[in-house]
PDB file of N, CA and C in Angstrom:
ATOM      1  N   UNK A   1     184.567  87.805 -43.274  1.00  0.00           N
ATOM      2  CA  UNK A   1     184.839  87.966 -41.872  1.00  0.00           C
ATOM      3  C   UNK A   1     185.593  86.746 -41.325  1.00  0.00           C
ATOM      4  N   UNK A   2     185.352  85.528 -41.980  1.00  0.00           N
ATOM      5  CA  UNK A   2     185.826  84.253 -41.145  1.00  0.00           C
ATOM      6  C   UNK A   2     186.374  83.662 -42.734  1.00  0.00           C
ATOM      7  N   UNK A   3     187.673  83.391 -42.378  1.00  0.00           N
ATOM      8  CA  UNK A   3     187.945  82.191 -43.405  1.00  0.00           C
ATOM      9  C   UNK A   3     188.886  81.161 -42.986  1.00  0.00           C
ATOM     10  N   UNK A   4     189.338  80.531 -44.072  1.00  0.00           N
ATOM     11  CA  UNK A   4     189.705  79.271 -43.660  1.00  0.00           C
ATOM     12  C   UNK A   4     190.460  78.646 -42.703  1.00  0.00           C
ATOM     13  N   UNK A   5     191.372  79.688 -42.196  1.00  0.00           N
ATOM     14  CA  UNK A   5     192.584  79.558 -41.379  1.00  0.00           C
ATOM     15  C   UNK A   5     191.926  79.543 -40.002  1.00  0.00           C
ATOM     16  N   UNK A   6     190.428  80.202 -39.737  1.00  0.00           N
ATOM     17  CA  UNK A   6     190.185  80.643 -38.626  1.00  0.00           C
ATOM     18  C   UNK A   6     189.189  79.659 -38.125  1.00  0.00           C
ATOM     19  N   UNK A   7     189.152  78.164 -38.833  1.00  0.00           N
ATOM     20  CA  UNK A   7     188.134  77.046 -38.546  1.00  0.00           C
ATOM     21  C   UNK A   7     189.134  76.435 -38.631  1.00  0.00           C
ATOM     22  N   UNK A   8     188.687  75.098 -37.423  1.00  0.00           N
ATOM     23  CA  UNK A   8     189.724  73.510 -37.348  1.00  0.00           C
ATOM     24  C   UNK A   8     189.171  72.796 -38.462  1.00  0.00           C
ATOM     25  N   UNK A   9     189.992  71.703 -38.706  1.00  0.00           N
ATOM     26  CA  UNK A   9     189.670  70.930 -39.419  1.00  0.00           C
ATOM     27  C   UNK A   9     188.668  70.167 -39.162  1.00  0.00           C
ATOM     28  N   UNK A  10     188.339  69.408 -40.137  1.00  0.00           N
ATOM     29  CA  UNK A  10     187.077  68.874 -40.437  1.00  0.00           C
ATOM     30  C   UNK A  10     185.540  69.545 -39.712  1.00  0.00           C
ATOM     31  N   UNK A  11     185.851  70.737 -39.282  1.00  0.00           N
ATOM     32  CA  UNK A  11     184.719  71.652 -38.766  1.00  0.00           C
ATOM     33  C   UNK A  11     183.710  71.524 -39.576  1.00  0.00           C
ATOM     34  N   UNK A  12     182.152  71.636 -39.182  1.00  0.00           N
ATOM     35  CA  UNK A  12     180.835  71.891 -39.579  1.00  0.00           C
ATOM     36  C   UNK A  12     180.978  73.242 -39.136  1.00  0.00           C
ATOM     37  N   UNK A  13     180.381  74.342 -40.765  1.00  0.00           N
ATOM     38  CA  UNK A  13     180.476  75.590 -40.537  1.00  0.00           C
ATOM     39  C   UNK A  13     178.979  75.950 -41.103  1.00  0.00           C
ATOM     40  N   UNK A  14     178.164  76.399 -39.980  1.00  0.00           N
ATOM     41  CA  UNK A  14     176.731  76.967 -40.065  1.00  0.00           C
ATOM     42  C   UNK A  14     176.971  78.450 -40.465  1.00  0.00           C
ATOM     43  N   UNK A  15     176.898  78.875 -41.819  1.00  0.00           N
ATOM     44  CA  UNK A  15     177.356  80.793 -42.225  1.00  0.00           C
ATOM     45  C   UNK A  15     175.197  80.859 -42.353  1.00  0.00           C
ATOM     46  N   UNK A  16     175.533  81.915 -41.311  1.00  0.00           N
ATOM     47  CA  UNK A  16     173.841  82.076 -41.208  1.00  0.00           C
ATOM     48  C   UNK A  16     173.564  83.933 -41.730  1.00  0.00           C
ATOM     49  N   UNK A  17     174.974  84.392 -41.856  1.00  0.00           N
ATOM     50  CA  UNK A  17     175.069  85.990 -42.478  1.00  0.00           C
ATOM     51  C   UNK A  17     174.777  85.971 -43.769  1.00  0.00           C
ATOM     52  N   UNK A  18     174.078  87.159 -43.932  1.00  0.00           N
ATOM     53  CA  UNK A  18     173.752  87.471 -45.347  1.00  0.00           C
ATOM     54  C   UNK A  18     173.958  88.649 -45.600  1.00  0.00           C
ATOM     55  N   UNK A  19     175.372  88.822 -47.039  1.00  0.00           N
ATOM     56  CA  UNK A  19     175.380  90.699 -47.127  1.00  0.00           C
ATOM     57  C   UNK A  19     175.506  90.724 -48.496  1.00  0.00           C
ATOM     58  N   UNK A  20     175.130  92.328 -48.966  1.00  0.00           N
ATOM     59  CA  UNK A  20     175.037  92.388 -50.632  1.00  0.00           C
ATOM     60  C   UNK A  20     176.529  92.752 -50.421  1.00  0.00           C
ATOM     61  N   UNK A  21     177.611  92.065 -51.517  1.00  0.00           N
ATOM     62  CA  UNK A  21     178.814  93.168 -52.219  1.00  0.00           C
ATOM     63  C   UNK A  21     178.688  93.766 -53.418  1.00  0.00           C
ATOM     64  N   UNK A  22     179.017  94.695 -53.927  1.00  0.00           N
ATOM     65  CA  UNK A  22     178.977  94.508 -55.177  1.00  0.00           C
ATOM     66  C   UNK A  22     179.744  93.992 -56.047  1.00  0.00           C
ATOM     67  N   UNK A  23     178.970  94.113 -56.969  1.00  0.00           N
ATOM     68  CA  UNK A  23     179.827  92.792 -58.454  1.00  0.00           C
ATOM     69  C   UNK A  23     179.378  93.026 -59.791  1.00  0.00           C
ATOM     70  N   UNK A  24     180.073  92.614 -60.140  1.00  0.00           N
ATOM     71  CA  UNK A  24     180.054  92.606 -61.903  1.00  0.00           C
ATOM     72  C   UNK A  24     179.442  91.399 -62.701  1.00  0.00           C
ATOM     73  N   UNK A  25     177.824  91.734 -61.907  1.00  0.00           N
ATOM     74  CA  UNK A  25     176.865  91.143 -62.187  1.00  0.00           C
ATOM     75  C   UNK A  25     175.619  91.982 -62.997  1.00  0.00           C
ATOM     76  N   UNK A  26     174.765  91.127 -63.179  1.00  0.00           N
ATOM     77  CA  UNK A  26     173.389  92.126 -64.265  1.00  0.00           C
ATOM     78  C   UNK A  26     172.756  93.085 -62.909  1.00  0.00           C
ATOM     79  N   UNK A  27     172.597  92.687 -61.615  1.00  0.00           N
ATOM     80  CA  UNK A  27     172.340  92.672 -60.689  1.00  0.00           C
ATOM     81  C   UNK A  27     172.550  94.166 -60.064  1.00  0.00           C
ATOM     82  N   UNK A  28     174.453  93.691 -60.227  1.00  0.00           N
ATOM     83  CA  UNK A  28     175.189  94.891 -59.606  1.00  0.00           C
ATOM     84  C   UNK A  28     175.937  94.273 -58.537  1.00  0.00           C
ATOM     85  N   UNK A  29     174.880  93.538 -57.931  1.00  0.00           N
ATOM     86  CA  UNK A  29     175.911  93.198 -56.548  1.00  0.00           C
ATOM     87  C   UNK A  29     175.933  91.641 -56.873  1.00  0.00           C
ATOM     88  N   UNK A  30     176.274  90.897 -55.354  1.00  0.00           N
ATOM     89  CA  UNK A  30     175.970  89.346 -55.342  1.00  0.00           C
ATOM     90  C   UNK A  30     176.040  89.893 -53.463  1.00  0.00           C
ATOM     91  N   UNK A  31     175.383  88.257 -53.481  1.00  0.00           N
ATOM     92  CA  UNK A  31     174.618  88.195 -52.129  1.00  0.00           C
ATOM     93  C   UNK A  31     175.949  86.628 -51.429  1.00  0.00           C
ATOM     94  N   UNK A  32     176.712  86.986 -50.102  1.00  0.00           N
ATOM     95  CA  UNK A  32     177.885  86.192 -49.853  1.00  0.00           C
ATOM     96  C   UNK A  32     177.586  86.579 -48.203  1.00  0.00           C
ATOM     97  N   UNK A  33     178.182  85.026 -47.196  1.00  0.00           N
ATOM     98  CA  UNK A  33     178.147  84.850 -45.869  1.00  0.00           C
ATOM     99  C   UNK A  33     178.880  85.720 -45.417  1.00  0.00           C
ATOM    100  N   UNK A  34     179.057  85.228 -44.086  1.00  0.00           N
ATOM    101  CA  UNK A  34     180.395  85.684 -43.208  1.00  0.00           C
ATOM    102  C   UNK A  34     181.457  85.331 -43.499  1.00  0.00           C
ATOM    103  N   UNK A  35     181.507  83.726 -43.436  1.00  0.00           N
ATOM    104  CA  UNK A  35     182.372  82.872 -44.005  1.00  0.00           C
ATOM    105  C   UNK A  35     182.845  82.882 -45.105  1.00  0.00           C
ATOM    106  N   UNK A  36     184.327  83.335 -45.515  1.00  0.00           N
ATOM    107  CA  UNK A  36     184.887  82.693 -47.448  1.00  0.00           C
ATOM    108  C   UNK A  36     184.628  81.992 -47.273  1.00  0.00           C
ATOM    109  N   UNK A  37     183.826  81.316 -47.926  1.00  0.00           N
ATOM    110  CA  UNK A  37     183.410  79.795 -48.533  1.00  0.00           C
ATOM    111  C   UNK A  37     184.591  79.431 -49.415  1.00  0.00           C
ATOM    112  N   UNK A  38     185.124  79.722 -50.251  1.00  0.00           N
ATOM    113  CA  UNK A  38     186.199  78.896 -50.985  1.00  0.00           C
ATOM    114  C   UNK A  38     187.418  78.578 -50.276  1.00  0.00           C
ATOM    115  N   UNK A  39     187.727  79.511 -48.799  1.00  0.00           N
ATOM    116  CA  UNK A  39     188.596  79.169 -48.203  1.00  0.00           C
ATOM    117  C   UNK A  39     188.745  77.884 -46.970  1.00  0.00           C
ATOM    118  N   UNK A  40     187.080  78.394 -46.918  1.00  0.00           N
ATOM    119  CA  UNK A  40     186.747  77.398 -45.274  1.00  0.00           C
ATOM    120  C   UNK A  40     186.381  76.059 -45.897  1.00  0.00           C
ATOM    121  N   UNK A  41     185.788  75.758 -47.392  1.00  0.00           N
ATOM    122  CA  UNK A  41     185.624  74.691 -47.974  1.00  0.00           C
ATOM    123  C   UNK A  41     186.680  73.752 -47.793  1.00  0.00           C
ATOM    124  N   UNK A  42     187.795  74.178 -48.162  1.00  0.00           N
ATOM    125  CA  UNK A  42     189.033  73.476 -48.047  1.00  0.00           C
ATOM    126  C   UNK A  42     189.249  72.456 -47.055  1.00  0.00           C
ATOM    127  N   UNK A  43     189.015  73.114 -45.688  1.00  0.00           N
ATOM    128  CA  UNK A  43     189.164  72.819 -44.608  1.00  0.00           C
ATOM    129  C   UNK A  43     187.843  71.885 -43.632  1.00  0.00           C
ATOM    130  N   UNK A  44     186.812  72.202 -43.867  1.00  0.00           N
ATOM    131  CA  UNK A  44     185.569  72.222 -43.412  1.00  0.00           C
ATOM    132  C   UNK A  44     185.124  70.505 -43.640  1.00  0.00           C
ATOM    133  N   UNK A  45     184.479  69.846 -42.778  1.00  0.00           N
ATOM    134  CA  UNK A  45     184.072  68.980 -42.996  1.00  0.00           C
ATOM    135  C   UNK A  45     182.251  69.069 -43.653  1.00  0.00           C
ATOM    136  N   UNK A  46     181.838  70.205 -43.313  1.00  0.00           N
ATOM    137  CA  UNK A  46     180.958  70.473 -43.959  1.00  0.00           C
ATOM    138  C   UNK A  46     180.369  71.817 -43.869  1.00  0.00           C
ATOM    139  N   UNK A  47     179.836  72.505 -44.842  1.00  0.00           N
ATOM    140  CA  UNK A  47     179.788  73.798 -44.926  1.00  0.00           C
ATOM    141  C   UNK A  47     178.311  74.461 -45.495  1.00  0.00           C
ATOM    142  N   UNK A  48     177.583  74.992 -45.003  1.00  0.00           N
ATOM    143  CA  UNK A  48     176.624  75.495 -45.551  1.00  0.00           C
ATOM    144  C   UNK A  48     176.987  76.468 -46.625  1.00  0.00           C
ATOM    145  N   UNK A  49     176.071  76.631 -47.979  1.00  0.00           N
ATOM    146  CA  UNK A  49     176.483  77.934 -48.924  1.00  0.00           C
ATOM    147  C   UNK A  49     175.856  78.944 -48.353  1.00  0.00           C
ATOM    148  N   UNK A  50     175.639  80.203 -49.163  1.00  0.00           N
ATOM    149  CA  UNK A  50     175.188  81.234 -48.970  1.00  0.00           C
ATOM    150  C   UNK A  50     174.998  82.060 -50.015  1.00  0.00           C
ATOM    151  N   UNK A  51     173.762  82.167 -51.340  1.00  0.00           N
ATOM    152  CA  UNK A  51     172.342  82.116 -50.248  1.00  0.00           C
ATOM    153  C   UNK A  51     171.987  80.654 -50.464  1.00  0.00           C
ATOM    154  N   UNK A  52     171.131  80.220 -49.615  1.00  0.00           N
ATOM    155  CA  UNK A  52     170.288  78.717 -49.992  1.00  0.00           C
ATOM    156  C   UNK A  52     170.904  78.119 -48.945  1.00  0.00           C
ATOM    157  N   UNK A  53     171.419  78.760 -48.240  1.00  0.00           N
ATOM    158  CA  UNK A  53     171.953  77.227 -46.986  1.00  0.00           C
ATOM    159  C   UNK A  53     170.894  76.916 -45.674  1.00  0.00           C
ATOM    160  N   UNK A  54     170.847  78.574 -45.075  1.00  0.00           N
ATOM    161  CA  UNK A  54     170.023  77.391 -43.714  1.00  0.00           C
ATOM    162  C   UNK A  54     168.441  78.184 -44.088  1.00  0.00           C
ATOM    163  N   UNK A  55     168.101  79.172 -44.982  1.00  0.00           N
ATOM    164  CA  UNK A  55     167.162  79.736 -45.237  1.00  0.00           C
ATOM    165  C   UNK A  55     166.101  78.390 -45.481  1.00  0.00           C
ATOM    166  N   UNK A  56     166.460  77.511 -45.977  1.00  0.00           N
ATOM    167  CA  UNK A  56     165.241  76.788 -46.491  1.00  0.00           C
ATOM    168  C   UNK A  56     164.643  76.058 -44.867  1.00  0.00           C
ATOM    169  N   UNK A  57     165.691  75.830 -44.357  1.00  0.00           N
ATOM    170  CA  UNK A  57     165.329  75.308 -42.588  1.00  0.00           C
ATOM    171  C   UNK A  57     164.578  75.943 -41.503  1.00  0.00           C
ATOM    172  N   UNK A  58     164.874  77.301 -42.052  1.00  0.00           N
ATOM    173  CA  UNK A  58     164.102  78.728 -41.610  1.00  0.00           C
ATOM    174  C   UNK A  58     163.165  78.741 -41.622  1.00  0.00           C
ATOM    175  N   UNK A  59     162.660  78.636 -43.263  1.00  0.00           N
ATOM    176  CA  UNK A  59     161.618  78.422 -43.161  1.00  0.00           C
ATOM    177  C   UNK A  59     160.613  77.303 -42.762  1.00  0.00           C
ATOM    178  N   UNK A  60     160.876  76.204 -43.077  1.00  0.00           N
ATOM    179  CA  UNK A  60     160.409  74.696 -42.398  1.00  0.00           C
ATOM    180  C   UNK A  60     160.107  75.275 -40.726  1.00  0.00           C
ATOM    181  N   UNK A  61     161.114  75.457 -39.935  1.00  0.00           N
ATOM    182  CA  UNK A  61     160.772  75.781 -38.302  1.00  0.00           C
ATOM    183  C   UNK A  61     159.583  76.540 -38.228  1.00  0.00           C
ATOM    184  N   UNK A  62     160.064  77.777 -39.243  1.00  0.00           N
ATOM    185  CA  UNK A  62     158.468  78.936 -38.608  1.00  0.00           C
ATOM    186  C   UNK A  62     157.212  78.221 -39.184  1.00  0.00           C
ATOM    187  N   UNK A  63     157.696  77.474 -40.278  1.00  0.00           N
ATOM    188  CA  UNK A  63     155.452  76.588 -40.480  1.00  0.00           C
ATOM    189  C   UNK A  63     155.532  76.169 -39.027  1.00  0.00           C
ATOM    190  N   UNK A  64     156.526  74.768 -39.131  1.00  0.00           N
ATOM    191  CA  UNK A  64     156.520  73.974 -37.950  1.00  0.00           C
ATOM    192  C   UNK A  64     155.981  74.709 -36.422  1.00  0.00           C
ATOM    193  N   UNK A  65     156.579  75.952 -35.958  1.00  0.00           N
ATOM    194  CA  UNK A  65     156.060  76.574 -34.899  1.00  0.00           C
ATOM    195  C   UNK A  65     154.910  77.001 -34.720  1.00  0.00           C
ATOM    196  N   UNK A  66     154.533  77.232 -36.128  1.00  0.00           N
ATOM    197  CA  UNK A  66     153.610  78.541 -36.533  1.00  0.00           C
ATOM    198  C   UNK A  66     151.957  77.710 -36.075  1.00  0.00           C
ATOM    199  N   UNK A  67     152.104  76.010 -36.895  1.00  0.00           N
ATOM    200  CA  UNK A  67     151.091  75.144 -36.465  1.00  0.00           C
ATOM    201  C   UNK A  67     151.229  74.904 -35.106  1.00  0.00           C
ATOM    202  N   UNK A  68     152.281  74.575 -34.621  1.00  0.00           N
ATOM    203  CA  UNK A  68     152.377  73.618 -33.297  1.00  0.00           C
ATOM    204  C   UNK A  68     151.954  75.250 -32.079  1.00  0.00           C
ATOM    205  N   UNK A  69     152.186  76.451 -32.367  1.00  0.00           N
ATOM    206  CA  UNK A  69     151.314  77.250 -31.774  1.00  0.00           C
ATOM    207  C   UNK A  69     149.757  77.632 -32.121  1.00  0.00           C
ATOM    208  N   UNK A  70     149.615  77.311 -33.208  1.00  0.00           N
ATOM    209  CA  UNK A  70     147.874  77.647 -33.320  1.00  0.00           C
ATOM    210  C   UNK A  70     147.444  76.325 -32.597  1.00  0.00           C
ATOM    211  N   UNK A  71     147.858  75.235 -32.650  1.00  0.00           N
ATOM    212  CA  UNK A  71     147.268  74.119 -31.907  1.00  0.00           C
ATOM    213  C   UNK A  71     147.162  73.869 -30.898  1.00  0.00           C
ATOM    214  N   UNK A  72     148.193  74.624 -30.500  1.00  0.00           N
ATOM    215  CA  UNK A  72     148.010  74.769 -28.467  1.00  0.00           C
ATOM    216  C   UNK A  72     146.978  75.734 -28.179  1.00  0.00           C
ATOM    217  N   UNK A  73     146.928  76.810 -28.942  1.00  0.00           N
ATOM    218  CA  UNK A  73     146.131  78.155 -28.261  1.00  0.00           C
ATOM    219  C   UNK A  73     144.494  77.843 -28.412  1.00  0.00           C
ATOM    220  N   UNK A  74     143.990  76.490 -29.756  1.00  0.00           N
ATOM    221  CA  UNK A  74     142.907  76.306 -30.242  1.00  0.00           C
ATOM    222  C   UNK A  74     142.604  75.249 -29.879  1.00  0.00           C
ATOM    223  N   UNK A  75     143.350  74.125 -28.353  1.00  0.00           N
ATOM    224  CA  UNK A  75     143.458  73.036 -28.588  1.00  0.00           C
ATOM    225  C   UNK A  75     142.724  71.786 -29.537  1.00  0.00           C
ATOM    226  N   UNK A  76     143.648  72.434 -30.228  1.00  0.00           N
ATOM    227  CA  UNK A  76     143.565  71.268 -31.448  1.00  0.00           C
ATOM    228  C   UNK A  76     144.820  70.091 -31.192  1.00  0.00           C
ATOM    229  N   UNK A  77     144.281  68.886 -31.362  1.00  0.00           N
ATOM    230  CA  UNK A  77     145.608  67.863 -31.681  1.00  0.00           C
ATOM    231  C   UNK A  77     145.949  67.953 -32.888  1.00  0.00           C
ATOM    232  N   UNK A  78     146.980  68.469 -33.160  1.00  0.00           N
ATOM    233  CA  UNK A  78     147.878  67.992 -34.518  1.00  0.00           C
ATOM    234  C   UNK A  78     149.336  66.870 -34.366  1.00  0.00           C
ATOM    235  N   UNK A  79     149.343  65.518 -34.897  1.00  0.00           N
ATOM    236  CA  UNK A  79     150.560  65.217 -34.702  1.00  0.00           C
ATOM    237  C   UNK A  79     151.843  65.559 -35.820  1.00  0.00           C
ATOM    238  N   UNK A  80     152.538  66.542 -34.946  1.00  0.00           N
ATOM    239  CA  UNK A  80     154.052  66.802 -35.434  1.00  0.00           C
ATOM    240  C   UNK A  80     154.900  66.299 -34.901  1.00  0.00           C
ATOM    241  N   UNK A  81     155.693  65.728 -35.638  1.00  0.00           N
ATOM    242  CA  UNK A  81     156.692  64.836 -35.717  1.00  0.00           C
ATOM    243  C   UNK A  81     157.787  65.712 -34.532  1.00  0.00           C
TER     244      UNK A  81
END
């Protein structure tokens, strides 16, 4: 959907899409952003991949929320950073 031509330079590119194509894999498909990555790389001052880019952050927030709401509703003190 987005490639290289369509980001400025030295851009930070957050690709937070996730779609199956298929491929000529054991699989069948492969799993790729919004973003060409080989195109926007070029250009990009920094670029998340896809898969493994902001998923792991994803998850970190929802613990992070997940405590910092049981601790309000139970007042409990927990210190989070």
């Amino acid at each position: 959907m987005i490639d290289g031509e369509m980001i400025a330079e030295g851009a930070t590119v957050i690709d937070v899409g996730i779609n199956r194509v298929e491929a000529d894999t054991e699989k069948g498909y492969e799993l790729v952003g919004d973003v060409d990555f080989e195109s926007a790389k070029a250009k990009a001052g920094a670029i998340t991949p896809v898969p493994g880019g902001v998923g792991p952050m994803t998850r970190a927030m929802l613990l992070y929320n997940t405590v910092k709401a049981a601790s309000l509703q139970h007042d409990v003190d927990v210190d989070l950073p």
